[in-house]
PDB file of N, CA and C in Angstrom:
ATOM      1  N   UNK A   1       0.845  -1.182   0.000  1.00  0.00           N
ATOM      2  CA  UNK A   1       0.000   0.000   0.000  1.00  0.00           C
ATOM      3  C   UNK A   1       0.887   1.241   0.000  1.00  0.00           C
ATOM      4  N   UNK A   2       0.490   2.321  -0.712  1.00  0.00           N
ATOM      5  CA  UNK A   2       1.591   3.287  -0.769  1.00  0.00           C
ATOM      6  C   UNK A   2       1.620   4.604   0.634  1.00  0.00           C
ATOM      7  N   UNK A   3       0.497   4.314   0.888  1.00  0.00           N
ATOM      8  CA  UNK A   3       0.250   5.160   2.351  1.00  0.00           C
ATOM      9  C   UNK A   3       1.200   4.666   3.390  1.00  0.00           C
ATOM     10  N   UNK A   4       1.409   3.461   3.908  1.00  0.00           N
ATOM     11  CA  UNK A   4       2.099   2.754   4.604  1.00  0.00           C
ATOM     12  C   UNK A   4       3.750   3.579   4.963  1.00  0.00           C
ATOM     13  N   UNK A   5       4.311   3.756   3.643  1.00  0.00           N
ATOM     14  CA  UNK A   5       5.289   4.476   4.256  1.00  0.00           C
ATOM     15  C   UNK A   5       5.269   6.103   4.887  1.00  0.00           C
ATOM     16  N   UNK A   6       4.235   6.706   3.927  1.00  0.00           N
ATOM     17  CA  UNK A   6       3.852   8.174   5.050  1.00  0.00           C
ATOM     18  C   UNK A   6       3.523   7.729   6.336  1.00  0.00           C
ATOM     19  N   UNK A   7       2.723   6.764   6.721  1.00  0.00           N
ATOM     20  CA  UNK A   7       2.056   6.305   8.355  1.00  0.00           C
ATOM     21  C   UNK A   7       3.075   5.818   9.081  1.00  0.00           C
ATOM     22  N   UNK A   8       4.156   5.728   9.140  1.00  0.00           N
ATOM     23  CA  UNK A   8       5.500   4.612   9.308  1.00  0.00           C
ATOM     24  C   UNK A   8       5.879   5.783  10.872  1.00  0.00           C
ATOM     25  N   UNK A   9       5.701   5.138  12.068  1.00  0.00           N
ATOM     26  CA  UNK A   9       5.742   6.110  13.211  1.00  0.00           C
ATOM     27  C   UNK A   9       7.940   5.987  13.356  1.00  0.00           C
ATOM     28  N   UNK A  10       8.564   7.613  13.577  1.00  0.00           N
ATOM     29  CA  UNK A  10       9.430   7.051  13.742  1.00  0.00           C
ATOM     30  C   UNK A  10      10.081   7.798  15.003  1.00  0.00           C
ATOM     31  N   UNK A  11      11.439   7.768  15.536  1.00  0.00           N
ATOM     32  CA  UNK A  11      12.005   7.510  16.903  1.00  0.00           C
ATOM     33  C   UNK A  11      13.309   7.857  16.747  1.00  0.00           C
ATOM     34  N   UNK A  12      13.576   9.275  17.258  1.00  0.00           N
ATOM     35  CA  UNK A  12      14.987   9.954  16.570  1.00  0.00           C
ATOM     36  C   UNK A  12      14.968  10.530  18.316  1.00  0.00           C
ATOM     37  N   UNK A  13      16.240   9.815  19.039  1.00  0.00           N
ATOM     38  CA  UNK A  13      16.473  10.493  20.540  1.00  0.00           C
ATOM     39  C   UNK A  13      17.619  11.219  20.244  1.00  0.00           C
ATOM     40  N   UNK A  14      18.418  11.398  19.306  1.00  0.00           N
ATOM     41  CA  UNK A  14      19.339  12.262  19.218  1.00  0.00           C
ATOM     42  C   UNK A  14      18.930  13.959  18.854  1.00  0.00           C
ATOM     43  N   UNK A  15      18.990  14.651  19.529  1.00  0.00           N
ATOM     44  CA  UNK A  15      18.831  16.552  19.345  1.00  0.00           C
ATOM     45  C   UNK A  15      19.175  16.795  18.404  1.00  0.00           C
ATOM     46  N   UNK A  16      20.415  16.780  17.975  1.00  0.00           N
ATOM     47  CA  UNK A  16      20.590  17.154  16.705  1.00  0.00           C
ATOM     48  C   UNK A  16      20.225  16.433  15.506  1.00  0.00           C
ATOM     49  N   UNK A  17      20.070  15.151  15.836  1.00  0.00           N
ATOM     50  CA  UNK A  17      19.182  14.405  14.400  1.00  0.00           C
ATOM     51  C   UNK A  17      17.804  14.994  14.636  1.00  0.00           C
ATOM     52  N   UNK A  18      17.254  15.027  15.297  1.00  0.00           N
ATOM     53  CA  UNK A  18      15.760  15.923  15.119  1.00  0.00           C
ATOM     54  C   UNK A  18      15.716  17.406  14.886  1.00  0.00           C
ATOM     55  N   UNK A  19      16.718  18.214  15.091  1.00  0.00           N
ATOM     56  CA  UNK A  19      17.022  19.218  14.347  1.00  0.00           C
ATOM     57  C   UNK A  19      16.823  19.211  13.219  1.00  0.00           C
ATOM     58  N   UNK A  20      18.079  18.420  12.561  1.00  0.00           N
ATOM     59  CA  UNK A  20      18.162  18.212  11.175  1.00  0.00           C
ATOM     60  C   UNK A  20      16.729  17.710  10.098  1.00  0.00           C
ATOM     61  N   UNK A  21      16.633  17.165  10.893  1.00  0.00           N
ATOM     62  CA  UNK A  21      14.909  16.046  10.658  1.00  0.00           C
ATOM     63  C   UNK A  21      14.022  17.256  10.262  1.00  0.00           C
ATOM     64  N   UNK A  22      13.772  17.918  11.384  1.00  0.00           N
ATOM     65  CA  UNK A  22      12.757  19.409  11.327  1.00  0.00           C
ATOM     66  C   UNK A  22      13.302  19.703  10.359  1.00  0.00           C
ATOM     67  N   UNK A  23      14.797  20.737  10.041  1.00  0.00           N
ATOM     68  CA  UNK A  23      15.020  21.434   9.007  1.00  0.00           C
ATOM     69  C   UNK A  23      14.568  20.927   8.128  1.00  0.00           C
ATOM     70  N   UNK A  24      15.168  19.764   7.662  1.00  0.00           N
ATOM     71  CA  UNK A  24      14.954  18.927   5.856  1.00  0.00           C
ATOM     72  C   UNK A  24      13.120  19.150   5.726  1.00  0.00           C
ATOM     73  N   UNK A  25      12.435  18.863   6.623  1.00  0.00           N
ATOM     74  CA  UNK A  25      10.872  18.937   6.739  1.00  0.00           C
ATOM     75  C   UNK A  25      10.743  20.426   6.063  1.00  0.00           C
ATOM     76  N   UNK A  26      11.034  21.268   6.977  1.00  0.00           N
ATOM     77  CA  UNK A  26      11.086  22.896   6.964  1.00  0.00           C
ATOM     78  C   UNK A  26      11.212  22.912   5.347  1.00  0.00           C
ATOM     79  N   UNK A  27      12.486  22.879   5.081  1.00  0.00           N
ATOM     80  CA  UNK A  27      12.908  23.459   3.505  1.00  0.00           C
ATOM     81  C   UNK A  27      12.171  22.473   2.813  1.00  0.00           C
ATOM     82  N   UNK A  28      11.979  21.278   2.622  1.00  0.00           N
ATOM     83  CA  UNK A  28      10.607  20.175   1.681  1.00  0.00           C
ATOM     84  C   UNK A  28       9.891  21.274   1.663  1.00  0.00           C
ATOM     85  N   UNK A  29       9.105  21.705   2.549  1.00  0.00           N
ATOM     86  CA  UNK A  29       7.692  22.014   2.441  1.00  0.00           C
ATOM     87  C   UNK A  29       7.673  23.763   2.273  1.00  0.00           C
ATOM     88  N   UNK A  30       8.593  24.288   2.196  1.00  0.00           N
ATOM     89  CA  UNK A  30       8.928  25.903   1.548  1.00  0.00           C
ATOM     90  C   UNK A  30       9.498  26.243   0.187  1.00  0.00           C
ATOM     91  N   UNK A  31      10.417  25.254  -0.032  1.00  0.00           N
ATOM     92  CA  UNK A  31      10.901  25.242  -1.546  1.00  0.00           C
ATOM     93  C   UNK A  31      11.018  23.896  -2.295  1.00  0.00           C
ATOM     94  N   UNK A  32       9.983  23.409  -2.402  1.00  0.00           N
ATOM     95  CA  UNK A  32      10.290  21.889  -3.303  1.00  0.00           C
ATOM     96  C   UNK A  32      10.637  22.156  -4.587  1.00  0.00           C
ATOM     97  N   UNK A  33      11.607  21.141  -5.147  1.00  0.00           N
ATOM     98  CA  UNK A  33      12.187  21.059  -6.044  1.00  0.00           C
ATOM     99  C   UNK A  33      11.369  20.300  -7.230  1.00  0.00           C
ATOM    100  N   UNK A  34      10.466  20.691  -8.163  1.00  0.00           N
ATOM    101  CA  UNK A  34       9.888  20.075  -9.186  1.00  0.00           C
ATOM    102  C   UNK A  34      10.313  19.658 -10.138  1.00  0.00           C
ATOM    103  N   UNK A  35      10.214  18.979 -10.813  1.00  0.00           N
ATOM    104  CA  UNK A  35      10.818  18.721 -11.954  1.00  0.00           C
ATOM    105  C   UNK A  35      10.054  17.572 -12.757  1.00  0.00           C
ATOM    106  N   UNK A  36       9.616  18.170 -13.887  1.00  0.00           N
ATOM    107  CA  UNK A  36       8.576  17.212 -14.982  1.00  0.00           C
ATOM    108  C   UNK A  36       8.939  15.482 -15.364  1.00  0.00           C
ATOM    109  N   UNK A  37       7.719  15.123 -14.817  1.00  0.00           N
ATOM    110  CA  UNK A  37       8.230  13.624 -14.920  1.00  0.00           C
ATOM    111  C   UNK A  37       8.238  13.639 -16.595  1.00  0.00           C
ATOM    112  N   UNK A  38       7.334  14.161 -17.703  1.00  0.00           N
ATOM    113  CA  UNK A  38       7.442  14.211 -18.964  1.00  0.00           C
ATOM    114  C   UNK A  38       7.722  15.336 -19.107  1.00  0.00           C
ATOM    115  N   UNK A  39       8.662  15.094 -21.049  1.00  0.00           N
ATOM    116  CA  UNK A  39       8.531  16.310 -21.199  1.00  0.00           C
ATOM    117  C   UNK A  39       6.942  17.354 -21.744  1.00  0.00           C
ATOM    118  N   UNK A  40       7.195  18.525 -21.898  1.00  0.00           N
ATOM    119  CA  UNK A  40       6.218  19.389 -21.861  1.00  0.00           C
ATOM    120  C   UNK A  40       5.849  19.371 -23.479  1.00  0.00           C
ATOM    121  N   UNK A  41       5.000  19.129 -24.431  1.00  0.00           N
ATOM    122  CA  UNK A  41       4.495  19.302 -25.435  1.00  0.00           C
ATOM    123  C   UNK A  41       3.736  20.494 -25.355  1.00  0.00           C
ATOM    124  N   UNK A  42       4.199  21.216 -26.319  1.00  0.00           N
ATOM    125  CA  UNK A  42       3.590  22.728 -26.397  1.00  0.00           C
ATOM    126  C   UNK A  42       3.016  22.410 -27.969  1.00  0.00           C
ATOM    127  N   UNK A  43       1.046  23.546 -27.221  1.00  0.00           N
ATOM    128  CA  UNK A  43       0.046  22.567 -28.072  1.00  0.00           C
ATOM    129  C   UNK A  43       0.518  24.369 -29.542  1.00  0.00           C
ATOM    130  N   UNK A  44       0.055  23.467 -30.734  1.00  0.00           N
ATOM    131  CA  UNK A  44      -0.410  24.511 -31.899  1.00  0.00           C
ATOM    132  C   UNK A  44      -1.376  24.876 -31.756  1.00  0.00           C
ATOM    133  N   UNK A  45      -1.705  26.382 -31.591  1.00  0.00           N
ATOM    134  CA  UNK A  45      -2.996  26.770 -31.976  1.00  0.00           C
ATOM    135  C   UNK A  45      -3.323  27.252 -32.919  1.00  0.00           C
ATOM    136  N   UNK A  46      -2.124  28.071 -33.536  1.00  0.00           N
ATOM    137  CA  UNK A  46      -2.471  28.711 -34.785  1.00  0.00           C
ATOM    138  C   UNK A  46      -2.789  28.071 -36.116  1.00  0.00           C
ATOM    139  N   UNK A  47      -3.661  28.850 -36.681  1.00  0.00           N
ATOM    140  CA  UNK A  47      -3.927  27.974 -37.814  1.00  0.00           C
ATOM    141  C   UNK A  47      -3.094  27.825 -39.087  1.00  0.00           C
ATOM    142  N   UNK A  48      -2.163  28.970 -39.187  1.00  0.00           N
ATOM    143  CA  UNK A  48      -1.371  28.732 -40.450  1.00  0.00           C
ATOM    144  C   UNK A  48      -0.339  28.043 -40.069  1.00  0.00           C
ATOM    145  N   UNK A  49       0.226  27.980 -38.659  1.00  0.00           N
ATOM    146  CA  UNK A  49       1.241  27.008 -38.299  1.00  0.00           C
ATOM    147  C   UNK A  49       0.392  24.892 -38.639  1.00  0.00           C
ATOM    148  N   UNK A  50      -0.288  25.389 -38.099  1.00  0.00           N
ATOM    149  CA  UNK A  50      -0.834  24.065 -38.344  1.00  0.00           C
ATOM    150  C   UNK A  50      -1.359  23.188 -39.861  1.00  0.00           C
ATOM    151  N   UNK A  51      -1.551  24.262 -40.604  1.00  0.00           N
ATOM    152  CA  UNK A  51      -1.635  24.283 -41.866  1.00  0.00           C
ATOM    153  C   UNK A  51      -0.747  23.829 -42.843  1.00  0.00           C
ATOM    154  N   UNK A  52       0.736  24.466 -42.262  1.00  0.00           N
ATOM    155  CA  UNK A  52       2.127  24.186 -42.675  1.00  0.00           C
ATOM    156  C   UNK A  52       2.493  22.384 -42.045  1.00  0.00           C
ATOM    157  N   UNK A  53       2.362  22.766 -40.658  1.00  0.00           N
ATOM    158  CA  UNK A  53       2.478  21.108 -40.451  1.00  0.00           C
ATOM    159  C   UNK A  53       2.005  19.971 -40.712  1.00  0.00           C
ATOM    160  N   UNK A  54       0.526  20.010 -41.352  1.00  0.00           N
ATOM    161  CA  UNK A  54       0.166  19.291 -42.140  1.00  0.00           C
ATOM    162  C   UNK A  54      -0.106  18.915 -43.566  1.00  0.00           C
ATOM    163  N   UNK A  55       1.051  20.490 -43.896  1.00  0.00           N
ATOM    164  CA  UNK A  55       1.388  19.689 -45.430  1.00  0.00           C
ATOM    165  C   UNK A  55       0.456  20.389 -46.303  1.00  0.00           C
ATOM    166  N   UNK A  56      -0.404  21.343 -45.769  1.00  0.00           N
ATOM    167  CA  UNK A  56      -1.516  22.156 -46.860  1.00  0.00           C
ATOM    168  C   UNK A  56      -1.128  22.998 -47.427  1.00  0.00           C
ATOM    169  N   UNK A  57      -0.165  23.996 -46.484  1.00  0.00           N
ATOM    170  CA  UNK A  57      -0.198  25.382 -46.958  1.00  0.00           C
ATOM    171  C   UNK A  57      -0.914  26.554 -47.319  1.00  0.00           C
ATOM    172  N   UNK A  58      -0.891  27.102 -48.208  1.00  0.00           N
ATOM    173  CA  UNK A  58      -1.969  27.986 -48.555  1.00  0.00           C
ATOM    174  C   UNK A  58      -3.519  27.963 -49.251  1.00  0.00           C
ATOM    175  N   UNK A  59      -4.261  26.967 -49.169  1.00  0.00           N
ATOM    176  CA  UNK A  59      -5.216  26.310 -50.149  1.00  0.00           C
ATOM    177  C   UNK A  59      -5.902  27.476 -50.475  1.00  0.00           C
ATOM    178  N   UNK A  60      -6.249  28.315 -50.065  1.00  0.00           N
ATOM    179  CA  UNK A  60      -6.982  29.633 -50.518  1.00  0.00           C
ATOM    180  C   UNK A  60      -6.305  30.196 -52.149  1.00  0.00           C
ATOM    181  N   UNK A  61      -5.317  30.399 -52.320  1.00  0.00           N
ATOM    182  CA  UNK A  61      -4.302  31.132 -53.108  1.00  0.00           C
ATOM    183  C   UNK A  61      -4.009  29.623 -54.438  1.00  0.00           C
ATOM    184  N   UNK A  62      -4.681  28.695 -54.501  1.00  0.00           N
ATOM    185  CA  UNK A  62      -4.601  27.470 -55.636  1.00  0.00           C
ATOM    186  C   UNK A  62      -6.033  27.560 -56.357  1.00  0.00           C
TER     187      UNK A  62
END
């Protein structure tokens, strides 16, 4: 189950490992680092671009 590891209770008696623990928490949840599992396909809208990409061109002007 993929919840299982968020629910996972854990047990840090060292001060400064729970410091650290907090910080890494702290900065996760203020600046996460994203990054696209795919890349981004950027859509055509225009119509004479699309026109060209499919090889028509100008059909008005024939």
């Amino acid at each position: 189950m993929a919840t299982s590891s968020i629910l996972t209770n854990i047990k840090i008696t060292d001060p400064k490992k729970v410091e650290d623990f907090a910080e890494a928490l702290d900065m996760s949840a203020h600046e996460p680092e994203r990054k696209p599992v795919k890349p981004i396909i950027q859509l055509v809208t225009n119509i004479e671009e699309i026109r060209k990409f499919m090889g028509m061109g100008n059909k008005e002007n024939e």
